[in-house]
PDB file of N, CA and C in Angstrom:
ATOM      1  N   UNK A   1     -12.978 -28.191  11.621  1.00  0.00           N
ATOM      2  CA  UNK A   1     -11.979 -28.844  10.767  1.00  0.00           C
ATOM      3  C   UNK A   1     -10.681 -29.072  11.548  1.00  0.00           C
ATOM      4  N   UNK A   2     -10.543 -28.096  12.299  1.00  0.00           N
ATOM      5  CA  UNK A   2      -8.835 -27.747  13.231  1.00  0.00           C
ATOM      6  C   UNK A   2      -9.050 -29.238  14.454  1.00  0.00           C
ATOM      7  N   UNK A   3     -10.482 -29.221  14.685  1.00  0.00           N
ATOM      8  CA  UNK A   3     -10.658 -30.036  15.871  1.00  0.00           C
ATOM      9  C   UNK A   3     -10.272 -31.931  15.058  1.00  0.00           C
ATOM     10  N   UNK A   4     -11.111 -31.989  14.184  1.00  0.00           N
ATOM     11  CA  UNK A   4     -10.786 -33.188  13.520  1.00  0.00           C
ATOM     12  C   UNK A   4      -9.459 -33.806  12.943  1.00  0.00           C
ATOM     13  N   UNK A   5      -8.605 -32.349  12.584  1.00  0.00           N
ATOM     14  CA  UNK A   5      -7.088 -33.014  12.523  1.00  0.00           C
ATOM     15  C   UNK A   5      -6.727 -33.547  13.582  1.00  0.00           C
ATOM     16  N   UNK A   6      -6.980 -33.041  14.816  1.00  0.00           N
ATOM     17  CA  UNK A   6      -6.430 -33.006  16.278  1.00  0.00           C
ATOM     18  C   UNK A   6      -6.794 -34.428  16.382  1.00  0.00           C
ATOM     19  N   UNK A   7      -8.367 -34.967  16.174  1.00  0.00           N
ATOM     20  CA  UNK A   7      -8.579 -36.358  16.714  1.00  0.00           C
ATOM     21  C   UNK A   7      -7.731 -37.070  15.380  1.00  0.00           C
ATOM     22  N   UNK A   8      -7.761 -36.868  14.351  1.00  0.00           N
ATOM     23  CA  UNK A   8      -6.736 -37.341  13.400  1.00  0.00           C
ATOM     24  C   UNK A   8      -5.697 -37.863  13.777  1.00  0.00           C
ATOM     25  N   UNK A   9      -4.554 -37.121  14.470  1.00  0.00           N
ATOM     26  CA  UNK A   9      -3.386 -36.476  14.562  1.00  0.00           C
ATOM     27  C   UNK A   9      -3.321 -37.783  16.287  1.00  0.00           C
ATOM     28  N   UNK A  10      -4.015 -37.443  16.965  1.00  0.00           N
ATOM     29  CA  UNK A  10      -4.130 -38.595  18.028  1.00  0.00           C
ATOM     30  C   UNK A  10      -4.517 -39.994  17.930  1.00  0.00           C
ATOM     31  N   UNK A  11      -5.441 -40.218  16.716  1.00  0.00           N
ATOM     32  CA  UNK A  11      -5.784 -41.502  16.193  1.00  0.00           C
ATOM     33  C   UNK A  11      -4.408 -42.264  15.842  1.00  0.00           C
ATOM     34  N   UNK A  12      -3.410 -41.549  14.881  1.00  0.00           N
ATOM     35  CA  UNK A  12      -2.416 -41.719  14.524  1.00  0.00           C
ATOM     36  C   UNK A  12      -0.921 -42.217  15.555  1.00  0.00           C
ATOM     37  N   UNK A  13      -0.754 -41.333  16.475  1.00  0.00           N
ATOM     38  CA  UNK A  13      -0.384 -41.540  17.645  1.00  0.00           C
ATOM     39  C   UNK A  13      -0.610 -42.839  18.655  1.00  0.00           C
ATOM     40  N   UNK A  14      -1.554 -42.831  18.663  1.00  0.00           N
ATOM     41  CA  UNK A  14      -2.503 -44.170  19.807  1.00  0.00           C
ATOM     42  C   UNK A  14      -1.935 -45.518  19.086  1.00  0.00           C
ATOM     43  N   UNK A  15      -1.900 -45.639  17.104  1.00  0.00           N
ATOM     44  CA  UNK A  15      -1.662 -46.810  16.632  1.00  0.00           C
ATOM     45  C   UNK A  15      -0.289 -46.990  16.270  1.00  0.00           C
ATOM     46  N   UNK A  16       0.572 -45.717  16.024  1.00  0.00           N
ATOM     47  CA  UNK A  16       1.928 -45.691  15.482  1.00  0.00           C
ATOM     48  C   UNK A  16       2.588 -46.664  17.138  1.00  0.00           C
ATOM     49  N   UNK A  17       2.021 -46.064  18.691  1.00  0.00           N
ATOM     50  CA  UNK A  17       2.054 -46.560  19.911  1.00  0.00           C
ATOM     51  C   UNK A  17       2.399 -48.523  19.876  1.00  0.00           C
ATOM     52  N   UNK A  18       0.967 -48.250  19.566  1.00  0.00           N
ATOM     53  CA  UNK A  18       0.487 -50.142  19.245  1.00  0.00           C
ATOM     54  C   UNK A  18       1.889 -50.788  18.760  1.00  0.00           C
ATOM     55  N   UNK A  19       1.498 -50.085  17.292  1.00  0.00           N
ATOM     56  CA  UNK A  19       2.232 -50.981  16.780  1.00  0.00           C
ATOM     57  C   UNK A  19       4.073 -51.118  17.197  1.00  0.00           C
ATOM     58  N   UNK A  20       4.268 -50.285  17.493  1.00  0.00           N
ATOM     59  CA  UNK A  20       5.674 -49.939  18.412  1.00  0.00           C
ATOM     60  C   UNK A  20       6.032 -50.661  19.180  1.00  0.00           C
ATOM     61  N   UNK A  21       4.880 -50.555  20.338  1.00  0.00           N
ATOM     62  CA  UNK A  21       5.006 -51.591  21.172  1.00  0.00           C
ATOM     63  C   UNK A  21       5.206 -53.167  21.002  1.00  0.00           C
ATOM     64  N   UNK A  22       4.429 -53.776  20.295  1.00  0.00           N
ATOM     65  CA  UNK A  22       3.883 -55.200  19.405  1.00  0.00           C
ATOM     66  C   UNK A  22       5.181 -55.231  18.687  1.00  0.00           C
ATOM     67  N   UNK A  23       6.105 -54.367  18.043  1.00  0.00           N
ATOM     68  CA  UNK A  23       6.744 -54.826  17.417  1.00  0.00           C
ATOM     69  C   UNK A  23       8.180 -54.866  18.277  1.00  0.00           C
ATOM     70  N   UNK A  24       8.258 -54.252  19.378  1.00  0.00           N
ATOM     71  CA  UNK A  24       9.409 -54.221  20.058  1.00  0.00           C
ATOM     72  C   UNK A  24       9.652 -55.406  20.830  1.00  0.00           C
ATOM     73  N   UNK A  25       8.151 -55.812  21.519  1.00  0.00           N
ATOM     74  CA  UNK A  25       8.045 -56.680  22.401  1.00  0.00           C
ATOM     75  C   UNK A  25       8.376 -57.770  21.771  1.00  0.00           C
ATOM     76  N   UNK A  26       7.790 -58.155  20.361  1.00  0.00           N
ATOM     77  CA  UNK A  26       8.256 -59.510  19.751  1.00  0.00           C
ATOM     78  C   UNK A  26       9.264 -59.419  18.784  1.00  0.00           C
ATOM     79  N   UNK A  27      10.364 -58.768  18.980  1.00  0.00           N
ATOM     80  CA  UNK A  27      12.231 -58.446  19.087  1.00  0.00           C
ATOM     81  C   UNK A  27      12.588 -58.929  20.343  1.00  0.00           C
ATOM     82  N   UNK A  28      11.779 -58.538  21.313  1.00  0.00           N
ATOM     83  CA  UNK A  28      12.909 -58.976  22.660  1.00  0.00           C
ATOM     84  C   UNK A  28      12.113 -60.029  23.528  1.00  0.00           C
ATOM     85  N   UNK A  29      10.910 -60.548  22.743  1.00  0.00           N
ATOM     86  CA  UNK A  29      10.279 -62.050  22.995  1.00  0.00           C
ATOM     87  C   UNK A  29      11.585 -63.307  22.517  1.00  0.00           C
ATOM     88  N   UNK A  30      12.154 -63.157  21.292  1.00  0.00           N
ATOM     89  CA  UNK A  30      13.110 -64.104  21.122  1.00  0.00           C
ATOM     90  C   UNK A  30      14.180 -64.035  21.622  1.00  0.00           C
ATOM     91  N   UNK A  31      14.496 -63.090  22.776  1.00  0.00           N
ATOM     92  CA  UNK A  31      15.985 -63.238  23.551  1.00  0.00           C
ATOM     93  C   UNK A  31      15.463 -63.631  24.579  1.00  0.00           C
ATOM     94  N   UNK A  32      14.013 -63.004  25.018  1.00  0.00           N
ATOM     95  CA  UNK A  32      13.736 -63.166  26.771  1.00  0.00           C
ATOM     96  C   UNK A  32      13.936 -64.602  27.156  1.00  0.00           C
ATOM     97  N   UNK A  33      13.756 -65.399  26.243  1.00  0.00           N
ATOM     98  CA  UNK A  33      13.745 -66.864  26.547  1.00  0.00           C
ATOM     99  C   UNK A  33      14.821 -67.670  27.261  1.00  0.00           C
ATOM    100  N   UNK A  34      16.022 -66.936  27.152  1.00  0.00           N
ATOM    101  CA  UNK A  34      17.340 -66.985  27.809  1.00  0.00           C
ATOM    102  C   UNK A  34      18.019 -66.232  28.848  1.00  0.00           C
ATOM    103  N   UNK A  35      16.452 -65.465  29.544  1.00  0.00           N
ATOM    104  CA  UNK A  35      17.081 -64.415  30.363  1.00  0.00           C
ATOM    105  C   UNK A  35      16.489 -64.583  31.823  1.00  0.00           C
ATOM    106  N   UNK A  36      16.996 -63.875  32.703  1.00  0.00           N
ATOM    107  CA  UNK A  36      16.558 -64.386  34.159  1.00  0.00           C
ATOM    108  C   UNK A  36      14.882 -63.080  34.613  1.00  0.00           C
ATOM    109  N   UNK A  37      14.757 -63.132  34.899  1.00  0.00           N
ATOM    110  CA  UNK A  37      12.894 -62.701  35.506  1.00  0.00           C
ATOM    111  C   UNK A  37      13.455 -61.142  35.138  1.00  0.00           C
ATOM    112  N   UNK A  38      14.721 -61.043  36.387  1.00  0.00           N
ATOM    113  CA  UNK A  38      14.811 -59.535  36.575  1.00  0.00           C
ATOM    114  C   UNK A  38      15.445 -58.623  35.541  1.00  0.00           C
ATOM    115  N   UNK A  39      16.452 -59.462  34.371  1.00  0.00           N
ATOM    116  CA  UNK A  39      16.787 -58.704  33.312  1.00  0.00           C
ATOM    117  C   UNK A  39      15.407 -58.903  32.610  1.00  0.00           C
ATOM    118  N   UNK A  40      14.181 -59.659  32.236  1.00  0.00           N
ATOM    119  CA  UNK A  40      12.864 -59.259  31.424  1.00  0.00           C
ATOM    120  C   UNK A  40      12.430 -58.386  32.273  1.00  0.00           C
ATOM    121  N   UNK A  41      12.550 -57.444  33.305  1.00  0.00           N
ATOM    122  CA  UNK A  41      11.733 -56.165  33.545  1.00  0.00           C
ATOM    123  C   UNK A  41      12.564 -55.067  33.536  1.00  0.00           C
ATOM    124  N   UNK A  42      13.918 -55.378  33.134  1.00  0.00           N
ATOM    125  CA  UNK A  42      14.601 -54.248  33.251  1.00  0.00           C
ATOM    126  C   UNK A  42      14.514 -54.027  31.502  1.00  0.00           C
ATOM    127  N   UNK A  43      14.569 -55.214  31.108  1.00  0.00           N
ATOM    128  CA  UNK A  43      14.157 -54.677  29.382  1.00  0.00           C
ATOM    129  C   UNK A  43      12.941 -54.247  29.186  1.00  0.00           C
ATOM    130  N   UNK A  44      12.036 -54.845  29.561  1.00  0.00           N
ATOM    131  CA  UNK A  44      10.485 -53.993  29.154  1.00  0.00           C
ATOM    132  C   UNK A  44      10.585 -52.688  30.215  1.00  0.00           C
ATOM    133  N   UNK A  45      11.208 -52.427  30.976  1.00  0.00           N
ATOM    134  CA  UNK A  45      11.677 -50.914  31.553  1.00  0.00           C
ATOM    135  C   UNK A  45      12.211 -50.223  30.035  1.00  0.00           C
ATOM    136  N   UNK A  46      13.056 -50.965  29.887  1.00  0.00           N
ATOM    137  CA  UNK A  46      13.838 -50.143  28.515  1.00  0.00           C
ATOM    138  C   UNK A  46      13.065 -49.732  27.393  1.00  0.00           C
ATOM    139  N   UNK A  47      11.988 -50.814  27.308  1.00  0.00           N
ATOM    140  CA  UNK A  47      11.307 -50.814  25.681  1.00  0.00           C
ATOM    141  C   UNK A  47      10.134 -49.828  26.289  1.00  0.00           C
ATOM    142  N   UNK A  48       9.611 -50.058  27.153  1.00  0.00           N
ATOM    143  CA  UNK A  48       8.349 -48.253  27.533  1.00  0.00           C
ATOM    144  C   UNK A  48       9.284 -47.130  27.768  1.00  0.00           C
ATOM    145  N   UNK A  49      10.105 -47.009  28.049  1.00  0.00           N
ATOM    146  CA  UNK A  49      10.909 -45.736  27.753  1.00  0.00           C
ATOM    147  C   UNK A  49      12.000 -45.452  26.185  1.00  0.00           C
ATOM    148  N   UNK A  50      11.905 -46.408  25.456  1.00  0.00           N
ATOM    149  CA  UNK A  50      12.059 -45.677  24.575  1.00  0.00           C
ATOM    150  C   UNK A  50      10.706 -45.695  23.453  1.00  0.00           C
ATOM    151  N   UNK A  51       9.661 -46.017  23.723  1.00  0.00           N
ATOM    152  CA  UNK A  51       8.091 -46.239  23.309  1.00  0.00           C
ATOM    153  C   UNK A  51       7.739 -44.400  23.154  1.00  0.00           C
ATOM    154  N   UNK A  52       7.904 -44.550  24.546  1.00  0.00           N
ATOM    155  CA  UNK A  52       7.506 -43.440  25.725  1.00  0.00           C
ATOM    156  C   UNK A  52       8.360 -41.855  24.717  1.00  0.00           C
ATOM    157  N   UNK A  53       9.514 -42.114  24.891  1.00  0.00           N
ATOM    158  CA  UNK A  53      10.649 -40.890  23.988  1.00  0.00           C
ATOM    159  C   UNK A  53      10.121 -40.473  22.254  1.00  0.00           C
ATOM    160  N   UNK A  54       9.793 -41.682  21.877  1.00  0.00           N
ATOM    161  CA  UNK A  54       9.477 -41.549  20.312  1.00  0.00           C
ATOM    162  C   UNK A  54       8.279 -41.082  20.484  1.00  0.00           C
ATOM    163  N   UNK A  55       7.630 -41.397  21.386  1.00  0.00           N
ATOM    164  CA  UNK A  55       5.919 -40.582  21.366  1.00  0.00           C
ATOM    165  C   UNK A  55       5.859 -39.229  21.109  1.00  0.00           C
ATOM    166  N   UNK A  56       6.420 -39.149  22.383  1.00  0.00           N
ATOM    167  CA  UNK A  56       7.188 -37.224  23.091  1.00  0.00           C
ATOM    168  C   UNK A  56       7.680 -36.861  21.827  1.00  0.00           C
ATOM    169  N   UNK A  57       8.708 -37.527  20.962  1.00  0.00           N
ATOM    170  CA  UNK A  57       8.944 -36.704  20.164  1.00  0.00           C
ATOM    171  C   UNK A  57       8.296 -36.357  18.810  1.00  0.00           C
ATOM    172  N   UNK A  58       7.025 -37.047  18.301  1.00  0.00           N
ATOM    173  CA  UNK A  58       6.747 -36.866  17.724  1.00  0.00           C
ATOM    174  C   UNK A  58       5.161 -36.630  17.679  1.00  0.00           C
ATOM    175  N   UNK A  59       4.594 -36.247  19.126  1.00  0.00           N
ATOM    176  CA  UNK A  59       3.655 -35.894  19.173  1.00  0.00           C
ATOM    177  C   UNK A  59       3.460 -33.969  19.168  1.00  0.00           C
ATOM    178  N   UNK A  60       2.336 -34.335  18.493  1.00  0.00           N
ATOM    179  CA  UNK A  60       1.802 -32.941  18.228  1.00  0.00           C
ATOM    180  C   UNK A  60       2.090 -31.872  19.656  1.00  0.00           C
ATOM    181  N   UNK A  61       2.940 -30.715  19.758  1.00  0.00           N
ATOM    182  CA  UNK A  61       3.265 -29.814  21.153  1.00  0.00           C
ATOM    183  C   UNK A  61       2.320 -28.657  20.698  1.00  0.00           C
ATOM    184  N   UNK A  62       1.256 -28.700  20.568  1.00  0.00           N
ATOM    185  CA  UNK A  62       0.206 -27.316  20.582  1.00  0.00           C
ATOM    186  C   UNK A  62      -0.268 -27.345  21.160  1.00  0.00           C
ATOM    187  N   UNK A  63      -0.176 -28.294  22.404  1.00  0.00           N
ATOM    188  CA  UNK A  63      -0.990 -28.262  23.920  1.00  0.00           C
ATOM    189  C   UNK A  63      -1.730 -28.925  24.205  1.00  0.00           C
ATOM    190  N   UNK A  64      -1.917 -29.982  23.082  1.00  0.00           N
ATOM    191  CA  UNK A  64      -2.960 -31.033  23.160  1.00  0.00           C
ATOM    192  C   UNK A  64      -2.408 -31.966  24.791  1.00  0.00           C
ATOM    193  N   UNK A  65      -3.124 -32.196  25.693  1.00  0.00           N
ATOM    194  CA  UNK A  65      -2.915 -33.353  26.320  1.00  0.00           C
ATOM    195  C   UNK A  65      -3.554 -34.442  26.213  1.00  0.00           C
ATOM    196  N   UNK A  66      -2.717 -35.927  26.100  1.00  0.00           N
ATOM    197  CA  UNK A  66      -3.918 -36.841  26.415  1.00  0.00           C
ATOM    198  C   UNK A  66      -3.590 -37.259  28.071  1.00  0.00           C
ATOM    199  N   UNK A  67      -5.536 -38.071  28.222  1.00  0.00           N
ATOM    200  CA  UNK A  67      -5.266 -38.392  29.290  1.00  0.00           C
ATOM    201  C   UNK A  67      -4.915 -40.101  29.737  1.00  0.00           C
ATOM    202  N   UNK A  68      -4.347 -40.464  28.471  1.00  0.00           N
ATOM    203  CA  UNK A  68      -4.183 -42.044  28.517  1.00  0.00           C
ATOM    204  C   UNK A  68      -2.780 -42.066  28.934  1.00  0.00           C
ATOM    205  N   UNK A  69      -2.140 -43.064  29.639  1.00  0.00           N
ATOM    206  CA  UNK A  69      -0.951 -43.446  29.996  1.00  0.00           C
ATOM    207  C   UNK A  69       0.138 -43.571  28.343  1.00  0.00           C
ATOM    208  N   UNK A  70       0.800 -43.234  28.430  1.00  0.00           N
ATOM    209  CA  UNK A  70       1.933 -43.546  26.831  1.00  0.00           C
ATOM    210  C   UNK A  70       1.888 -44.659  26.738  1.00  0.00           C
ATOM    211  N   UNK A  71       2.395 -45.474  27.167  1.00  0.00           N
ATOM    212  CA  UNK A  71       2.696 -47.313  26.737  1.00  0.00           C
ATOM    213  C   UNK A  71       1.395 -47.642  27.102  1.00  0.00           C
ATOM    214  N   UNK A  72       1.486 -48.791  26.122  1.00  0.00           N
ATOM    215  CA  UNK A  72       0.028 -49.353  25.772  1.00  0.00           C
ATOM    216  C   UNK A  72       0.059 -50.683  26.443  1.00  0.00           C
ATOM    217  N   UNK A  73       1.279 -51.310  27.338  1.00  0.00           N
ATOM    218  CA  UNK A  73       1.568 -52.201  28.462  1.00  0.00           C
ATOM    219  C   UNK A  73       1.392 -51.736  29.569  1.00  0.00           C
ATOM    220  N   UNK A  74       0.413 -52.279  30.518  1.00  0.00           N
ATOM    221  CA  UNK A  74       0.892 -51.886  32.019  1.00  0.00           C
ATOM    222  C   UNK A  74       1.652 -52.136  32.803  1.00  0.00           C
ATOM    223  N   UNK A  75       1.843 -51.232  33.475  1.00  0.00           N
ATOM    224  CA  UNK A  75       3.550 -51.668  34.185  1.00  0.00           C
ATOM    225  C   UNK A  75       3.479 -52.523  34.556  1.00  0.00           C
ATOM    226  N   UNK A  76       4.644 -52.905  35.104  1.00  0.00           N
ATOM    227  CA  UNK A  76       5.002 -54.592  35.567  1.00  0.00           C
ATOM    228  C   UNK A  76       5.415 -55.446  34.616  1.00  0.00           C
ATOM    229  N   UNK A  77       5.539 -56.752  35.273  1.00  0.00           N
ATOM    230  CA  UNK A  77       6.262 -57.995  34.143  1.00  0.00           C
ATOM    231  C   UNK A  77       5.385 -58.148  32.760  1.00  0.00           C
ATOM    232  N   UNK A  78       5.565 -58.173  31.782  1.00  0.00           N
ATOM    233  CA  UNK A  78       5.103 -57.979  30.327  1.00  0.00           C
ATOM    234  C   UNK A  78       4.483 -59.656  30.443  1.00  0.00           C
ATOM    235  N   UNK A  79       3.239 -60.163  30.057  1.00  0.00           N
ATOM    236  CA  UNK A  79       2.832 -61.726  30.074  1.00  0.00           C
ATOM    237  C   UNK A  79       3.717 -61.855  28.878  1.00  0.00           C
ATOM    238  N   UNK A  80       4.656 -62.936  30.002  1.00  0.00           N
ATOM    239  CA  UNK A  80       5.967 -63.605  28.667  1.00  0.00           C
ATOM    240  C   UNK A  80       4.918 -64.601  28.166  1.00  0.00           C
ATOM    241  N   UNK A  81       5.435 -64.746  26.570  1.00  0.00           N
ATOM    242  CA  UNK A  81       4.822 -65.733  25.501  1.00  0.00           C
ATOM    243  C   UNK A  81       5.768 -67.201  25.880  1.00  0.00           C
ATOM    244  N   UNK A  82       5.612 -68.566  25.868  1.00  0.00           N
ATOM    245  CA  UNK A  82       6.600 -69.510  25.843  1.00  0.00           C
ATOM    246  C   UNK A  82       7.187 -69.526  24.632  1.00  0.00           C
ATOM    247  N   UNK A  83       8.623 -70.092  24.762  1.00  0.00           N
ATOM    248  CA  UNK A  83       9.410 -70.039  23.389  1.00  0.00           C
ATOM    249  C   UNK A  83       8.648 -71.120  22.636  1.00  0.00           C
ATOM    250  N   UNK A  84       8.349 -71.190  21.469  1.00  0.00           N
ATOM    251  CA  UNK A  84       8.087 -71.993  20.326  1.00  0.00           C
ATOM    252  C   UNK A  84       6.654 -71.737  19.992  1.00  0.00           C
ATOM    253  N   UNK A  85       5.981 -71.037  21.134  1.00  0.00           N
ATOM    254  CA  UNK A  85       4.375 -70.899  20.910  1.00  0.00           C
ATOM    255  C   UNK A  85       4.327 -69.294  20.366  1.00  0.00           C
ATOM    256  N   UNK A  86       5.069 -68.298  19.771  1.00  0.00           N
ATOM    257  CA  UNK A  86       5.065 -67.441  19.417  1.00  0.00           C
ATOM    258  C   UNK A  86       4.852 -67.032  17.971  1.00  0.00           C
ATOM    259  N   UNK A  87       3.945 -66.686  18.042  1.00  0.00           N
ATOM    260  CA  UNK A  87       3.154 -66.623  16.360  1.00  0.00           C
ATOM    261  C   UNK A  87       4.425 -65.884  15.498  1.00  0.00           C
ATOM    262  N   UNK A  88       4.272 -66.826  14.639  1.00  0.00           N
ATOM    263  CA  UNK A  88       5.192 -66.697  13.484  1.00  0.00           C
ATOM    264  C   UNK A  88       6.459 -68.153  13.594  1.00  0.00           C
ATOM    265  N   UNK A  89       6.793 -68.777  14.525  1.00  0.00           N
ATOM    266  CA  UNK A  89       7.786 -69.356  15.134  1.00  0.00           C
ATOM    267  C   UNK A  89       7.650 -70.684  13.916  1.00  0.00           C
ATOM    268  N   UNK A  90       6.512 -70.685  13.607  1.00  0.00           N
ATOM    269  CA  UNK A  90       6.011 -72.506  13.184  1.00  0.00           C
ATOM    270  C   UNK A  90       6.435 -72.206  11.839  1.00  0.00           C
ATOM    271  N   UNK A  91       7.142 -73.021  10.987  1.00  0.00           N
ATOM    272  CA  UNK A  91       7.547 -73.192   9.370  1.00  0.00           C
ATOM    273  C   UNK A  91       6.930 -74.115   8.709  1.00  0.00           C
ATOM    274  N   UNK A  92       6.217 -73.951   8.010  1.00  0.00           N
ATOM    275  CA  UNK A  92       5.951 -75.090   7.132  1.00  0.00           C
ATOM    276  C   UNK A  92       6.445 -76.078   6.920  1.00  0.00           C
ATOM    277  N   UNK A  93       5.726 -77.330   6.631  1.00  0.00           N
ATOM    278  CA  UNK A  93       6.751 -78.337   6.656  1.00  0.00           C
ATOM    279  C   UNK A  93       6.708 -78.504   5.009  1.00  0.00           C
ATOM    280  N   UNK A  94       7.902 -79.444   4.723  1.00  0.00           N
ATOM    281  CA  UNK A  94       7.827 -79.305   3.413  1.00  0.00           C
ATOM    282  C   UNK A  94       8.646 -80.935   3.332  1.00  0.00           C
ATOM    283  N   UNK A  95       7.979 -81.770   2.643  1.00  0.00           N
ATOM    284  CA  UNK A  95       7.919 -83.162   2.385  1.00  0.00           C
ATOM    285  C   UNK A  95       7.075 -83.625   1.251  1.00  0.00           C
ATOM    286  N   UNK A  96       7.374 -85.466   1.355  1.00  0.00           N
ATOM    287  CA  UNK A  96       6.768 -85.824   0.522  1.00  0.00           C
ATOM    288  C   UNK A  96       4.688 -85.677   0.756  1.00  0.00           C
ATOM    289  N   UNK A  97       4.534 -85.686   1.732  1.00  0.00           N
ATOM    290  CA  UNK A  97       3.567 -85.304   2.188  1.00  0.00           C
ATOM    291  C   UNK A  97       2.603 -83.898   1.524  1.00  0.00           C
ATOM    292  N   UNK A  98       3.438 -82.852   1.620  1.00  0.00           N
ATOM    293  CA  UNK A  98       2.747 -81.624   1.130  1.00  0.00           C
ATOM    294  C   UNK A  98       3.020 -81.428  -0.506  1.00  0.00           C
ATOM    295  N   UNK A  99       3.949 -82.155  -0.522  1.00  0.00           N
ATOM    296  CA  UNK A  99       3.708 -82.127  -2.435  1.00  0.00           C
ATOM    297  C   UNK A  99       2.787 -82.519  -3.522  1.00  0.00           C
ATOM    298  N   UNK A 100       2.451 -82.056  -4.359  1.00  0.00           N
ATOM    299  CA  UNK A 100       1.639 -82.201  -5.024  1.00  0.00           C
ATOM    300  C   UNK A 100       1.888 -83.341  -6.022  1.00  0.00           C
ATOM    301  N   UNK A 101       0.961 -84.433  -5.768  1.00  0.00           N
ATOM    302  CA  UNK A 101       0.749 -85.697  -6.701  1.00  0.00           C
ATOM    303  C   UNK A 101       1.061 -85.392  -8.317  1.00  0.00           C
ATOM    304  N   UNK A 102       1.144 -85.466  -8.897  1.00  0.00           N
ATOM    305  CA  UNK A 102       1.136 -85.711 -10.451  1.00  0.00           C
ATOM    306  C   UNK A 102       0.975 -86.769 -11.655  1.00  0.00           C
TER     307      UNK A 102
END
């Protein structure tokens, strides 16, 4: 039972990770677009270390180790998205077109 919280308890960890990541990266996807090569690696420097801190701090300390790397990016330049092709970016259009006849 003790063992199954543990994979529990790491299942939890691995996705709270994910989604951390995914959500940080597309926060600083809509600035990178205005920034030069070497400030986008000094920010994705920034965003795996504070990924990296929230892990540490809220991972289970009873000695569990994992043996996976913390950030769920591998190091190096993050594959930048182009500006406007970034899911979510596109709005509906709204015209005479999409209205409904009557």
């Amino acid at each position: 039972m003790e063992e199954l919280m543990e994979d529990m308890v790491l299942v939890i960890i691995r996705q709270t990770r994910a989604i951390m990541s995914l959500s940080l990266s597309t926060e600083m996807d809509r600035v990178v677009s205005r920034v030069s090569l070497e400030q986008r690696q000094a920010m994705e420097h920034v965003r795996v270390s504070i990924i990296d801190e929230i892990v540490r701090c809220v991972s289970p300390s009873s000695g569990s180790s994992e043996s996976e790397p913390i950030s769920s990016t591998p190091p190096g330049p993050s594959p930048m998205i182009p500006p406007g092709t970034r899911e979510g970016s596109h709005r509906r259009r709204r015209g005479p077109r999409y209205r409904r006849s009557q």
